[in-house]
Protein backbone atom coordinates (compact mmCIF):
# COMPACT_ATOMS: atom_id res chain seq x y z
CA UNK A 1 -7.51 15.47 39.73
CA UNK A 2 -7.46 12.10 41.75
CA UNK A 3 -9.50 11.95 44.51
CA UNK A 4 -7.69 9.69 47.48
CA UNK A 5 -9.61 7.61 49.65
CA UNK A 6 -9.62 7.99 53.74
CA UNK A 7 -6.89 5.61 54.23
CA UNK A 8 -3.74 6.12 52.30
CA UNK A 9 -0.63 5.18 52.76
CA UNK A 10 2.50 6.58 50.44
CA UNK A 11 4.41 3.13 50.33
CA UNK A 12 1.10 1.45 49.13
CA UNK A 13 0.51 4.08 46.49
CA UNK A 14 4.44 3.77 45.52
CA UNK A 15 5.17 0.08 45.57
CA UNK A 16 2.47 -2.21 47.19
CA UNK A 17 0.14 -1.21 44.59
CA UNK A 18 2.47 -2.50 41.80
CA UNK A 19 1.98 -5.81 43.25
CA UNK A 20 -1.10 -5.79 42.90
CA UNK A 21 -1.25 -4.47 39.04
CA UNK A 22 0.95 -7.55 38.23
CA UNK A 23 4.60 -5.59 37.85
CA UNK A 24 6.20 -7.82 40.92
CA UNK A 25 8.64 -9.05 38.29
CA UNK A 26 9.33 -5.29 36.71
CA UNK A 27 12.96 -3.95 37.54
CA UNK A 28 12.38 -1.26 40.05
CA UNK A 29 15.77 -0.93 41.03
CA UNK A 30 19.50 -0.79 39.22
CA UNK A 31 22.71 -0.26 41.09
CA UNK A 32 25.40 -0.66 39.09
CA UNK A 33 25.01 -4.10 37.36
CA UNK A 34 22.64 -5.66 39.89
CA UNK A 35 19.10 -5.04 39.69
CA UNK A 36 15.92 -5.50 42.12
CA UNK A 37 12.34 -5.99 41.21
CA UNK A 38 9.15 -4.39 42.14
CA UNK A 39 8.37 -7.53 44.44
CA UNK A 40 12.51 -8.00 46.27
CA UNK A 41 11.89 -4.33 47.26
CA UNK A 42 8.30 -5.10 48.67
CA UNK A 43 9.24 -7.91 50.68
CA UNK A 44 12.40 -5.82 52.05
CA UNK A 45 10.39 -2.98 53.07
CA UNK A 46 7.40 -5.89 54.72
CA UNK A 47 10.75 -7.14 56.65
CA UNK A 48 11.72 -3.43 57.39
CA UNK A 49 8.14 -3.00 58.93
CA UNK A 50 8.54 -5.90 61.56
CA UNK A 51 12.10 -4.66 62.68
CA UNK A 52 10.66 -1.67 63.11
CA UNK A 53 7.89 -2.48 65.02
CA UNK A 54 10.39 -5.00 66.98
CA UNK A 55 12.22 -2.25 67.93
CA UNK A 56 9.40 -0.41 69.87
CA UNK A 57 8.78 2.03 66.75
CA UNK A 58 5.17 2.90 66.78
CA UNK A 59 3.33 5.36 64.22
CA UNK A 60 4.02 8.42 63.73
CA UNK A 61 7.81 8.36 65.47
CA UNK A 62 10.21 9.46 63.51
CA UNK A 63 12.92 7.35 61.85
CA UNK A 64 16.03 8.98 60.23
CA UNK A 65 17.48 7.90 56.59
CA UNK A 66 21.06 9.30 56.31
CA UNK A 67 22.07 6.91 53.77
CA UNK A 68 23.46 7.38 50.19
CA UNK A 69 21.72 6.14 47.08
CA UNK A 70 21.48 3.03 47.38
CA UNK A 71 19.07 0.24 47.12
CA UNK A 72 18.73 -0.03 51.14
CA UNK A 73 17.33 3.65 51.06
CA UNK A 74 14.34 1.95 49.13
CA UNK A 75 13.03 -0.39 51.48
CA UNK A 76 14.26 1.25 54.25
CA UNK A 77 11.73 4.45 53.44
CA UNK A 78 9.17 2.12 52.15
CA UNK A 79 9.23 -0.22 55.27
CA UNK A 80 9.19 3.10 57.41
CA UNK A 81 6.01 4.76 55.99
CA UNK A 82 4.43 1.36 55.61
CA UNK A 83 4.92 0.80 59.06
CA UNK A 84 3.22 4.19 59.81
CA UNK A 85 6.36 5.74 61.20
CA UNK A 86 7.46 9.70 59.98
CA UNK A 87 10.33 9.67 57.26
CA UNK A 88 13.43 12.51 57.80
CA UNK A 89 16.22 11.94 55.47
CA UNK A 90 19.82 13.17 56.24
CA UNK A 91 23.19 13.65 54.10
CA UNK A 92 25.49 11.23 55.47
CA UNK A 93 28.53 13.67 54.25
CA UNK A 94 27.45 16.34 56.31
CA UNK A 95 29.50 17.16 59.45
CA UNK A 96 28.69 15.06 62.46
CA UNK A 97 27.38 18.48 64.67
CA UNK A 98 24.60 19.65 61.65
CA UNK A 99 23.08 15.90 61.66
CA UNK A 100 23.27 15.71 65.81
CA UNK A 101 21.26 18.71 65.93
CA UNK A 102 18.78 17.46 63.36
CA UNK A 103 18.88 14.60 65.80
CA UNK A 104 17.92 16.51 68.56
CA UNK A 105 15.54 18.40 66.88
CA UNK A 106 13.56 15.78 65.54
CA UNK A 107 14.36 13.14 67.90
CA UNK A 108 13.44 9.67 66.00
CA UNK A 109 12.91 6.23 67.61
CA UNK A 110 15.34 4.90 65.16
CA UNK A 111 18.17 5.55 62.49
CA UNK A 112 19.21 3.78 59.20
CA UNK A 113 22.67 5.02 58.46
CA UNK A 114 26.41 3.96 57.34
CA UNK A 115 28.95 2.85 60.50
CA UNK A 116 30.63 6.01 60.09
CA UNK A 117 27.82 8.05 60.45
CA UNK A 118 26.39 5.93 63.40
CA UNK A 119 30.20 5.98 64.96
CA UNK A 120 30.80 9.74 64.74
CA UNK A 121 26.81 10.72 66.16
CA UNK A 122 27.02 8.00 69.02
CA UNK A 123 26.63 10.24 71.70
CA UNK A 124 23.62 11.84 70.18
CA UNK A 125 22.00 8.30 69.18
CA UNK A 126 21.56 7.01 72.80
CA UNK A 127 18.23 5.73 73.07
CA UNK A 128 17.95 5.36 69.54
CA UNK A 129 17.18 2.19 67.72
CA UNK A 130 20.22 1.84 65.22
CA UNK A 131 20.50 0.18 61.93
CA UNK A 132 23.64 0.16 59.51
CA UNK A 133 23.75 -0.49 55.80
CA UNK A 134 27.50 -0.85 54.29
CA UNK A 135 29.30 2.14 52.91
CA UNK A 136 29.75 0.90 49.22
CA UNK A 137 30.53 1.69 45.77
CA UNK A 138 27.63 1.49 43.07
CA UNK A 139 29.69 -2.18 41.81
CA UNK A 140 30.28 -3.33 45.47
CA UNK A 141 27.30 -5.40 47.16
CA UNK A 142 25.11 -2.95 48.99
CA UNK A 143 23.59 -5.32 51.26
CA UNK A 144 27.09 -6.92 52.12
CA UNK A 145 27.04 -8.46 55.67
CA UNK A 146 28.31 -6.15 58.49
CA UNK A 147 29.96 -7.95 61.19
CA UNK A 148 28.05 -5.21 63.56
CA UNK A 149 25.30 -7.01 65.06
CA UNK A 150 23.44 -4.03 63.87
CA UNK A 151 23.60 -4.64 60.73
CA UNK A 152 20.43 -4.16 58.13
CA UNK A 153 21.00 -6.90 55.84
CA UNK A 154 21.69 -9.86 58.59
CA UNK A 155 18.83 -8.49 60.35
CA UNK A 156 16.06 -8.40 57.64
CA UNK A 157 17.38 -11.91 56.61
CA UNK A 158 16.13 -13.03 60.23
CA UNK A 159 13.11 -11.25 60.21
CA UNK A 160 9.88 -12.41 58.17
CA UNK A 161 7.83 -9.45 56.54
CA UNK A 162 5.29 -8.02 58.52
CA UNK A 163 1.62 -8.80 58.33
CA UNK A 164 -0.14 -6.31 60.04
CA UNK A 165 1.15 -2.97 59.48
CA UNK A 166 -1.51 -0.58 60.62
CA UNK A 167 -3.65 1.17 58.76
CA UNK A 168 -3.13 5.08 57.58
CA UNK A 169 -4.94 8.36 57.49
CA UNK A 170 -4.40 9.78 54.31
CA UNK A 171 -3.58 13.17 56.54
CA UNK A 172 -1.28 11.22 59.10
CA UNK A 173 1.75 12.72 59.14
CA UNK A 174 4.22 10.78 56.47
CA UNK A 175 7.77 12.84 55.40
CA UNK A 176 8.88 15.77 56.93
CA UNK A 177 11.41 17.88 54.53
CA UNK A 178 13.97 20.21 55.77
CA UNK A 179 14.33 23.64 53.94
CA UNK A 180 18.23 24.50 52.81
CA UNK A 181 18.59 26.59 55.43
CA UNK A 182 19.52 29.98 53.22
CA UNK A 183 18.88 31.84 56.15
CA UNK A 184 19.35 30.17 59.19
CA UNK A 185 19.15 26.90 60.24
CA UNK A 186 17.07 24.09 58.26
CA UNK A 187 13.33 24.02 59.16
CA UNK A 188 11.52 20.53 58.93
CA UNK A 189 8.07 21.02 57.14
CA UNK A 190 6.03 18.84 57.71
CA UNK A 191 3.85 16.34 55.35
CA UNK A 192 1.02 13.90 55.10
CA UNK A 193 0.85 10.65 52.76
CA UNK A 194 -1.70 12.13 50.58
CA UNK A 195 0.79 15.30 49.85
CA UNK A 196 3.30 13.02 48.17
CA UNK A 197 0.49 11.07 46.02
CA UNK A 198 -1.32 14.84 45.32
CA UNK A 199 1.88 16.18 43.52
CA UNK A 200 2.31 12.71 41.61
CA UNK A 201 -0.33 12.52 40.09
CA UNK A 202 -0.47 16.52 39.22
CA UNK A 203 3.21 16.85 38.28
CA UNK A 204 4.63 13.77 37.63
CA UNK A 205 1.97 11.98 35.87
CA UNK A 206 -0.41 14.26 34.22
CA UNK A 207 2.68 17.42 33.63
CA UNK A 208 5.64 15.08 32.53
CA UNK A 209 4.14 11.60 31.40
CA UNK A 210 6.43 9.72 33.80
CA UNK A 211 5.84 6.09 31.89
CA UNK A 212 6.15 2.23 33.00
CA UNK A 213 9.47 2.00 30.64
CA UNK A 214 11.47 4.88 31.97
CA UNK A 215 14.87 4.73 33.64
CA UNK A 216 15.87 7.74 36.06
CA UNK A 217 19.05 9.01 37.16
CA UNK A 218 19.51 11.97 39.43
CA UNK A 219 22.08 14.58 40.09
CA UNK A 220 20.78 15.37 43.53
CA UNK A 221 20.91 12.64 46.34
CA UNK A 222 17.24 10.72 47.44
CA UNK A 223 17.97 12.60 50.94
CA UNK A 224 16.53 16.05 48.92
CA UNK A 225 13.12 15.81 48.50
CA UNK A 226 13.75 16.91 44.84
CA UNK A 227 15.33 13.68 43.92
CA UNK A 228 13.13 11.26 46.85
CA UNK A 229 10.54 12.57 44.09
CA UNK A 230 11.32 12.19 40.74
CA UNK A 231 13.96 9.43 41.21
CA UNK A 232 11.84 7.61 43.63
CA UNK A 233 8.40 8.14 44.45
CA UNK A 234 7.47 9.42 40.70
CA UNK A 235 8.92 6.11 39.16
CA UNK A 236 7.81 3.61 41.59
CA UNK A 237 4.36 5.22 41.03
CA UNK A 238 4.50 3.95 37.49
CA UNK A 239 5.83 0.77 37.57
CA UNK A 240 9.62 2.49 35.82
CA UNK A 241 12.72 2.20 37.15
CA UNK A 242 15.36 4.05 39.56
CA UNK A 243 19.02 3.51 38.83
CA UNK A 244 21.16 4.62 41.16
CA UNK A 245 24.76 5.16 41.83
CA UNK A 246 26.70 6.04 45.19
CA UNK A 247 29.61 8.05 44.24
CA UNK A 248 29.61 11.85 44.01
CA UNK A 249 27.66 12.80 41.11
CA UNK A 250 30.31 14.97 39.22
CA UNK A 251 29.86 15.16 35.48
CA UNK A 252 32.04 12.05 34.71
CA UNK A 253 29.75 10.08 37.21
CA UNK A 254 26.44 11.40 35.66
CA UNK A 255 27.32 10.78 32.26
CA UNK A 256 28.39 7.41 32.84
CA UNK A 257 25.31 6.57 34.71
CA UNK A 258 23.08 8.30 32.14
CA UNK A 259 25.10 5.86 29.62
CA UNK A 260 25.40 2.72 31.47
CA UNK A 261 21.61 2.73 32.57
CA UNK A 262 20.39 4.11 29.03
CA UNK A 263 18.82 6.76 31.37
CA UNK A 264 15.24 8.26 29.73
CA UNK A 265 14.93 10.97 32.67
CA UNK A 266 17.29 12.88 34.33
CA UNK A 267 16.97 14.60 37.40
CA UNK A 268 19.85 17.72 37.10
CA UNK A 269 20.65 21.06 38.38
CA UNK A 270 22.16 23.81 36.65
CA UNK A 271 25.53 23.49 38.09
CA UNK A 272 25.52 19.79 36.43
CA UNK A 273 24.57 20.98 33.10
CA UNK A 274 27.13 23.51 33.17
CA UNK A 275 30.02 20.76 34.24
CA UNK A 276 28.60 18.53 31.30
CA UNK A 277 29.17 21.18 28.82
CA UNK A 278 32.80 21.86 29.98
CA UNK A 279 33.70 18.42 30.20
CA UNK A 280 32.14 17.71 26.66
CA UNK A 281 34.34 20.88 25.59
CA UNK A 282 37.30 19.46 27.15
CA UNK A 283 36.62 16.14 24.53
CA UNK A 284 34.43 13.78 27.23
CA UNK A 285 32.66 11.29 25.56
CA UNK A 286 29.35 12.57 26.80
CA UNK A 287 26.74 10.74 25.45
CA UNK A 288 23.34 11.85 26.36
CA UNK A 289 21.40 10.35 23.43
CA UNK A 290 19.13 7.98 25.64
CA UNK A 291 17.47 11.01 27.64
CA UNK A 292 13.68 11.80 26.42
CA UNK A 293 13.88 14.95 29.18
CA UNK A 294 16.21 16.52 31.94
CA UNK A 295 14.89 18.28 34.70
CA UNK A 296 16.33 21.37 36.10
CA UNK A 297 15.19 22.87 39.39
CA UNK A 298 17.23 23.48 42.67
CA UNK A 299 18.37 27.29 42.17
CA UNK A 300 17.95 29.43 38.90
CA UNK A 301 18.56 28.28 35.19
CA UNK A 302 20.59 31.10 33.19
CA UNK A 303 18.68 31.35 29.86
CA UNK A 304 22.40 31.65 28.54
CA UNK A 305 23.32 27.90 29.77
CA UNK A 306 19.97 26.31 28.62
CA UNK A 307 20.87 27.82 24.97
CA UNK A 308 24.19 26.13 25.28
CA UNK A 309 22.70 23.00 26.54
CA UNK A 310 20.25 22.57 23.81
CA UNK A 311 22.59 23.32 21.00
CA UNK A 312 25.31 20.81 22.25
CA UNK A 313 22.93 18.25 23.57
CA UNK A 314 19.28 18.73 22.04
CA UNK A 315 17.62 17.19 25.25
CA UNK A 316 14.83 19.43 26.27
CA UNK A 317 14.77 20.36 29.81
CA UNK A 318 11.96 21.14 31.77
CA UNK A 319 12.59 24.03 34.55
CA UNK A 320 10.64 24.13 37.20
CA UNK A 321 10.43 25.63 41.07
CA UNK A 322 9.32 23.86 44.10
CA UNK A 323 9.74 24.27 47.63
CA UNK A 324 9.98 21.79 51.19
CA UNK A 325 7.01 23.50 52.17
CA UNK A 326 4.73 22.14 49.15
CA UNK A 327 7.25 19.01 48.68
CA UNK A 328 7.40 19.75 45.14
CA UNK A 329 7.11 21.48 41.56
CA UNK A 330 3.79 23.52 41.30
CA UNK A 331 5.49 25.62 38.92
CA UNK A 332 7.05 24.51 35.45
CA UNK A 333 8.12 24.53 31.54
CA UNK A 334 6.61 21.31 30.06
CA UNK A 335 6.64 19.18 27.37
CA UNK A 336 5.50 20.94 23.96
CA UNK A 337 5.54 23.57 26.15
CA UNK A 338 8.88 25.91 26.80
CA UNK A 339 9.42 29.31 27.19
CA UNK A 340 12.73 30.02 27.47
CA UNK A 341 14.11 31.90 30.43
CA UNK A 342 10.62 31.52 32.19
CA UNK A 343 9.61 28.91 34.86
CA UNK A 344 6.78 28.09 32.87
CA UNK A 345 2.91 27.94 33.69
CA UNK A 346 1.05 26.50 37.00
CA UNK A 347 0.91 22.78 37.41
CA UNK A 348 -2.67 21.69 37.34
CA UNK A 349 -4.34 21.47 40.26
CA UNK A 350 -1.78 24.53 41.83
CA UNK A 351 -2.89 28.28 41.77
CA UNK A 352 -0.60 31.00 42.00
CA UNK A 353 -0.73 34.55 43.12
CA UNK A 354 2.02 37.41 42.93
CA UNK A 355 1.38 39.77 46.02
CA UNK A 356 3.28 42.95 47.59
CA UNK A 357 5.96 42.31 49.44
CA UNK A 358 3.71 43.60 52.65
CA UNK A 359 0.37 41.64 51.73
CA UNK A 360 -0.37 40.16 55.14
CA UNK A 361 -2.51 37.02 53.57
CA UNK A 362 -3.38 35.78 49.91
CA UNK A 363 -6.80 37.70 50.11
CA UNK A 364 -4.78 40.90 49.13
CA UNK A 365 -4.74 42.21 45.52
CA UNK A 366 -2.66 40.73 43.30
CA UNK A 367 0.00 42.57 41.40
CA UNK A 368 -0.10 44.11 37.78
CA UNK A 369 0.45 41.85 35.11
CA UNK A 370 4.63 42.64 33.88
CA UNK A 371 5.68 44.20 37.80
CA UNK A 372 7.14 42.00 40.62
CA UNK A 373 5.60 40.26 43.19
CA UNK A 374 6.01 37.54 46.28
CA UNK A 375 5.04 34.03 45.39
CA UNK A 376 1.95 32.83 46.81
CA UNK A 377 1.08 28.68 46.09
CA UNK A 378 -2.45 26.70 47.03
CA UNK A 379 -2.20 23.14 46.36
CA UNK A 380 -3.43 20.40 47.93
CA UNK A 381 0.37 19.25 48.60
CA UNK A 382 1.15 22.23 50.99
CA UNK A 383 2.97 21.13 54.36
CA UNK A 384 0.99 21.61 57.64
CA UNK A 385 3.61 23.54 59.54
CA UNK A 386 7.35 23.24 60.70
CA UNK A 387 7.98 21.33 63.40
CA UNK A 388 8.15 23.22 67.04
CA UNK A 389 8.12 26.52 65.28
CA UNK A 390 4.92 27.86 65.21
CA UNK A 391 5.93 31.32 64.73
CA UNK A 392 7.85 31.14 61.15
CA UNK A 393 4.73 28.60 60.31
CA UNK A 394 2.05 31.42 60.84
CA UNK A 395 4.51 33.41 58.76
CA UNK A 396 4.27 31.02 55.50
CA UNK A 397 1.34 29.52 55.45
CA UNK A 398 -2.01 30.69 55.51
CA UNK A 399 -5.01 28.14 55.11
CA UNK A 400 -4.48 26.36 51.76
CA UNK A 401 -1.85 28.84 51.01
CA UNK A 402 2.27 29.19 51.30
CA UNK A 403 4.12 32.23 50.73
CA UNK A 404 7.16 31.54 49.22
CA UNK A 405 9.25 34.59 49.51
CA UNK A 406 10.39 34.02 46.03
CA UNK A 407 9.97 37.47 43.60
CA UNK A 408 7.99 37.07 40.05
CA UNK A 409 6.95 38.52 37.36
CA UNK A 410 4.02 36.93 35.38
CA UNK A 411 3.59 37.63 31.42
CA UNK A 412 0.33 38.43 29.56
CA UNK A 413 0.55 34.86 28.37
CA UNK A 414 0.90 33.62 31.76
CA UNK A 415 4.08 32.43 31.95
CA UNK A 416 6.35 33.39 35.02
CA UNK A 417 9.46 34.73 35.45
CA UNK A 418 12.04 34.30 38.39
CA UNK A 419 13.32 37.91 39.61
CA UNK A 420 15.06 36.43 42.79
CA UNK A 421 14.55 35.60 46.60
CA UNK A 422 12.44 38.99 48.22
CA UNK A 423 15.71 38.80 51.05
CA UNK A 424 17.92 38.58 48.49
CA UNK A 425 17.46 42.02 46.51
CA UNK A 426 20.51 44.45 47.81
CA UNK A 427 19.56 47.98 47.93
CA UNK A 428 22.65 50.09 46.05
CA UNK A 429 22.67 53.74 46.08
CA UNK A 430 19.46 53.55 46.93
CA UNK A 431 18.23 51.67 44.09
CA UNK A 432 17.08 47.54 44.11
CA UNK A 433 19.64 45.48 42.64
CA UNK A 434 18.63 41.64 41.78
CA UNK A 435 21.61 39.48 41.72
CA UNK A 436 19.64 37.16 39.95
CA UNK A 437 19.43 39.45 36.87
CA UNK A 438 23.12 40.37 37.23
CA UNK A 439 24.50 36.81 37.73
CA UNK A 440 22.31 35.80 34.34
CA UNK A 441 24.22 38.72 32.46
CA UNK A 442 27.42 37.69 33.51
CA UNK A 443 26.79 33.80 32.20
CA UNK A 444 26.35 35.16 29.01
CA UNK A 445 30.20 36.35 28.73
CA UNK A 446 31.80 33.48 27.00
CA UNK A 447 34.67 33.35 29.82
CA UNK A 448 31.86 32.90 32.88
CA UNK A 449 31.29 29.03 33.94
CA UNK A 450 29.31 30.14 36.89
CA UNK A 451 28.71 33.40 38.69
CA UNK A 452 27.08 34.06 42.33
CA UNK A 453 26.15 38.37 43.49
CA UNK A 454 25.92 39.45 47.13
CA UNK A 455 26.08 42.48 48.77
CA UNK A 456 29.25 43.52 50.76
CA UNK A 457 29.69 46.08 53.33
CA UNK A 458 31.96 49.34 52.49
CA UNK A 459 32.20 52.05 55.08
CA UNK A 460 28.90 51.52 55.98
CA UNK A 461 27.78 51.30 52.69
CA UNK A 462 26.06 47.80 50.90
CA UNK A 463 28.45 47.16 47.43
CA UNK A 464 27.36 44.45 44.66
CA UNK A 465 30.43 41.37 44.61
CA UNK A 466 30.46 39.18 42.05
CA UNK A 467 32.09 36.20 42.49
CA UNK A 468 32.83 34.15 39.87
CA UNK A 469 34.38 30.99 38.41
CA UNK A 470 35.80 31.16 34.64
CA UNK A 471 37.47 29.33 31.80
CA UNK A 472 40.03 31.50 31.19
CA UNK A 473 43.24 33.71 32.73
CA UNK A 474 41.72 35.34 35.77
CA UNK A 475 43.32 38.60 36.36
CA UNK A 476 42.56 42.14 36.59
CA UNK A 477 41.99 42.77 32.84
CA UNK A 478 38.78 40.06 33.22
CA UNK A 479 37.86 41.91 36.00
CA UNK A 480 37.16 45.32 34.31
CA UNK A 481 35.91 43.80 31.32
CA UNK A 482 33.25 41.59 33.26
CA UNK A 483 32.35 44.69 34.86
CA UNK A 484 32.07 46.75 31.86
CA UNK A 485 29.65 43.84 29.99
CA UNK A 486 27.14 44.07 32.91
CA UNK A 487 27.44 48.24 32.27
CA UNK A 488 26.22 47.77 28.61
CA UNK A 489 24.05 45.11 29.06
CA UNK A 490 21.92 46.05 32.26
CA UNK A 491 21.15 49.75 33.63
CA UNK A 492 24.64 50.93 34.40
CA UNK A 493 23.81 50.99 38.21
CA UNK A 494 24.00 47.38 38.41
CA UNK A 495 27.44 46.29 37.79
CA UNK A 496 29.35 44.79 40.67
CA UNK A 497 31.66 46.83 41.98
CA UNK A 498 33.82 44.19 42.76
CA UNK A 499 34.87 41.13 40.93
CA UNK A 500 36.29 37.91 43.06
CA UNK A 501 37.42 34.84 41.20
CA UNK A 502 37.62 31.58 42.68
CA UNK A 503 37.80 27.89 41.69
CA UNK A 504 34.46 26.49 42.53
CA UNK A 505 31.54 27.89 44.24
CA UNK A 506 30.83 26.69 47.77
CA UNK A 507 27.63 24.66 47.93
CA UNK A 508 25.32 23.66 50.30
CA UNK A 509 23.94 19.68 50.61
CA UNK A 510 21.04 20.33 48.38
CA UNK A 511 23.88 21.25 45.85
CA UNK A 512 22.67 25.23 45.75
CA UNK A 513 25.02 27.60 45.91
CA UNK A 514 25.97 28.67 49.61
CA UNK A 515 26.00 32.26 49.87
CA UNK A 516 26.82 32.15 53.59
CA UNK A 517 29.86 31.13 52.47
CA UNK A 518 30.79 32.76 49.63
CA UNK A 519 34.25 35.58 50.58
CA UNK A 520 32.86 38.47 51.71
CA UNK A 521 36.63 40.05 53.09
């Protein structure tokens, strides 16, 4: 593995150092037909770096991206590292009172966000060194003039690029990356510039063969870290290109993007994979022939939908599991190397242990090989803490070590298998149900498009509910038979005793299913 120097910093590693190996005149950048090169996005984020520092932002203060995918996110998290500030990225369609309290949780010298945004989060922004990019569509001009004297693109045309941006530890603080918030609210876990480059080179380099002549398009927005990595970082890092579009990426928006871009990676989630294959069964033209690989990570992949996937589409995906707290994938199927069903093997340079559920610290024997166990990563990409909570930190992380909280199995072959979050199990009739396994069983009915299991509360009693989006007449009769094809498939104990269809499942910004919200009445 690489061994990084003293002094680091990300947006050197990323983008300055392209300059240097000669690619100034590479595309680095598409948005819809307008394109940006390796050395327009440099000299953006050099002019980024002065603002900042003109507006009083000194190192390691935070500055908050809540911006969609657009070129402006680029230089504007480029210029903000460079100039040794702390990156926190934001959705700018979540509500107004989530991203004020991220505001006053994190409380950053400055913002980079859409009018809107700014205008509904004004009271929370006092104090706060305010930038605006236009809200625009991937064909409108995304660094259009604002009349706003606040305004990114009037300002960095005023500004000359820095000079002397100061120089960076290698374990200064760099990103900090907020956990979905499954359980409460959203932690920020926090990360040094060597983190980002650690998991480049180990996942994105030496795992997946990112290349110089690749074009990447993601399903998740560049505010997840999921897609700030491979549709960002893990590109710039090879000289390829990230094309990028602004509207909601539904499976109309994704394929066109894949087809207008001639997309060689894509970044997906199963959710999109599944709305591909239903609108390509509804006769879209969905033409995926350009893609060398899709990704999948985000929540679970359904052995069922990657076997559909791969006989309509024959583009091999690549499943893998990462986490905020080690930025991302240590865990992962690979090329020439799939198991079906399984998460794959360790990423070099990552170690993995499956504990018991009670195992105070990764010192503690491991599991069998075959039974379940709690996650357990070391990598040299692990997150220092969450901010101001020291408690839930001593909780997760232990030396070089995270716990996860994620259940596995590992094979004699060494391949791993997903068995669900450890506080997600329901305990029914006294027996441990995983709604992972059921949900998987009910994707294999041809009716199912999606499926999500929680537990429900009956006269004191915890019930399984499955609730579930399908293709065809929902009524009673689908009910009972859904029920009846978990009963013959799994250990009888395991069907849902109640069956709830619905349209869509609710989702959270990181595009996971939200089972806080799923109908529990």
């Amino acid at each position: 593995m690489t061994t990084f120097p003293e002094h680091l910093n990300l947006a050197d590693y990323c983008l300055f150092d392209r300059l240097a190996e000669g690619m100034g005149q590479r595309t680095a950048i598409r948005f819809g037909d307008r394109l940006w090169t390796y050395a327009q996005v440099a000299d953006n984020a050099l002019r980024v770096v002065h603002l900042l520092q003109n507006a009083g932002v000194r190192p390691e203060e935070r500055v908050y991206l809540v911006l969609p995918d657009m070129p402006p996110f680029a230089w504007a998290f480029f210029g903000a590292l460079k100039a040794g500030a702390v990156v926190a990225m934001g959705n700018p369609l979540a509500p107004a009172a989530d991203l004020a309290g991220v505001v006053a949780y994190i409380r950053p010298r400055a913002i980079v966000t859409t009018p809107e945004v700014a205008a509904s989060l004004a009271p929370a922004l006092l104090g706060v060194a305010v930038f605006l990019v236009p809200s625009v569509g991937t064909f409108d001009d995304p660094e259009a003039p604002l009349t706003d004297a606040r305004c990114l693109a009037r300002l960095l045309a005023a500004t000359t690029p820095a000079t002397d941006a100061p120089l960076t530890a290698r374990d200064a603080p760099a990103i900090w990356l907020f956990t979905s918030g499954s359980t409460g609210q959203p932690k920020a876990a926090m990360h040094c510039h060597r983190d980002f480059a650690f998991s480049t080179e180990a996942y994105a380099k030496a795992t997946l063969h990112y290349a110089a002549d690749d074009v990447c398009v993601s399903v998740p927005r560049l505010f997840f870290g999921y897609a700030t990595g491979t549709n960002l970082m893990f590109p710039f890092a090879v000289g390829a290109c990230a094309a990028l579009f602004s509207e909601k990426p539904s499976a109309e928006h994704v394929a066109w993007a894949v087809r207008h871009y001639r997309a060689t990676v894509l970044t997906n989630v199963p959710t999109l994979m599944a709305r591909l294959l239903e609108a390509e069964a509804d006769g879209a033209d969905i033409d995926l022939s350009s893609l060398r690989f899709s990704l999948s990570a985000g929540e679970a992949l359904p052995p069922a939908l990657l076997e559909r996937w791969l006989a309509r589409f024959d583009v091999p995906v690549y499943d893998g599991i990462g986490s905020a707290e080690m930025f991302h994938i240590y865990l992962t199927n690979r090329p020439g190397d799939v198991k079906p069903g399984s998460l794959g093997r360790p990423v070099t340079g990552y170690a993995l242990r499956l504990l018991p559920a009670d195992a105070e610290g990764p010192g503690a024997p491991p599991v069998a090989v075959g039974e379940s166990g709690t996650l357990w990563i070391k990598g040299d990409s692990v997150a220092t803490g969450y901010w101001l909570d020291r408690d839930k930190s001593w909780a997760t992380f232990s030396g070089h070590w995270c716990r996860s909280g994620d259940l596995f199995r590992v094979d004699a072959d060494g391949y791993y298998w997903f068995e669900g979050r450890a506080d997600a199990l329901l305990k029914v009739g006294g027996q441990w149900v995983s709604p992972t396994e059921v949900e998987n069983c009910l994707l294999t009915h041809p009716g199912v498009v999606e499926a999500a299991v929680i537990g429900v509360e009956r006269d004191g009693l915890v019930l399984t509910r499955a609730v579930v989006e399908v293709r065809c007449a929902a009524d009673e009769a689908l009910a009972i038979a859904l029920q009846e094809w978990v009963k013959t498939r799994l250990a009888r104990y395991k069907y849902p005793r109640e069956v709830v269809f619905v349209d869509a499942l609710p989702r959270n910004d990181r595009g996971k299913v939200d089972r806080k919200a799923l109908p529990r009445d």
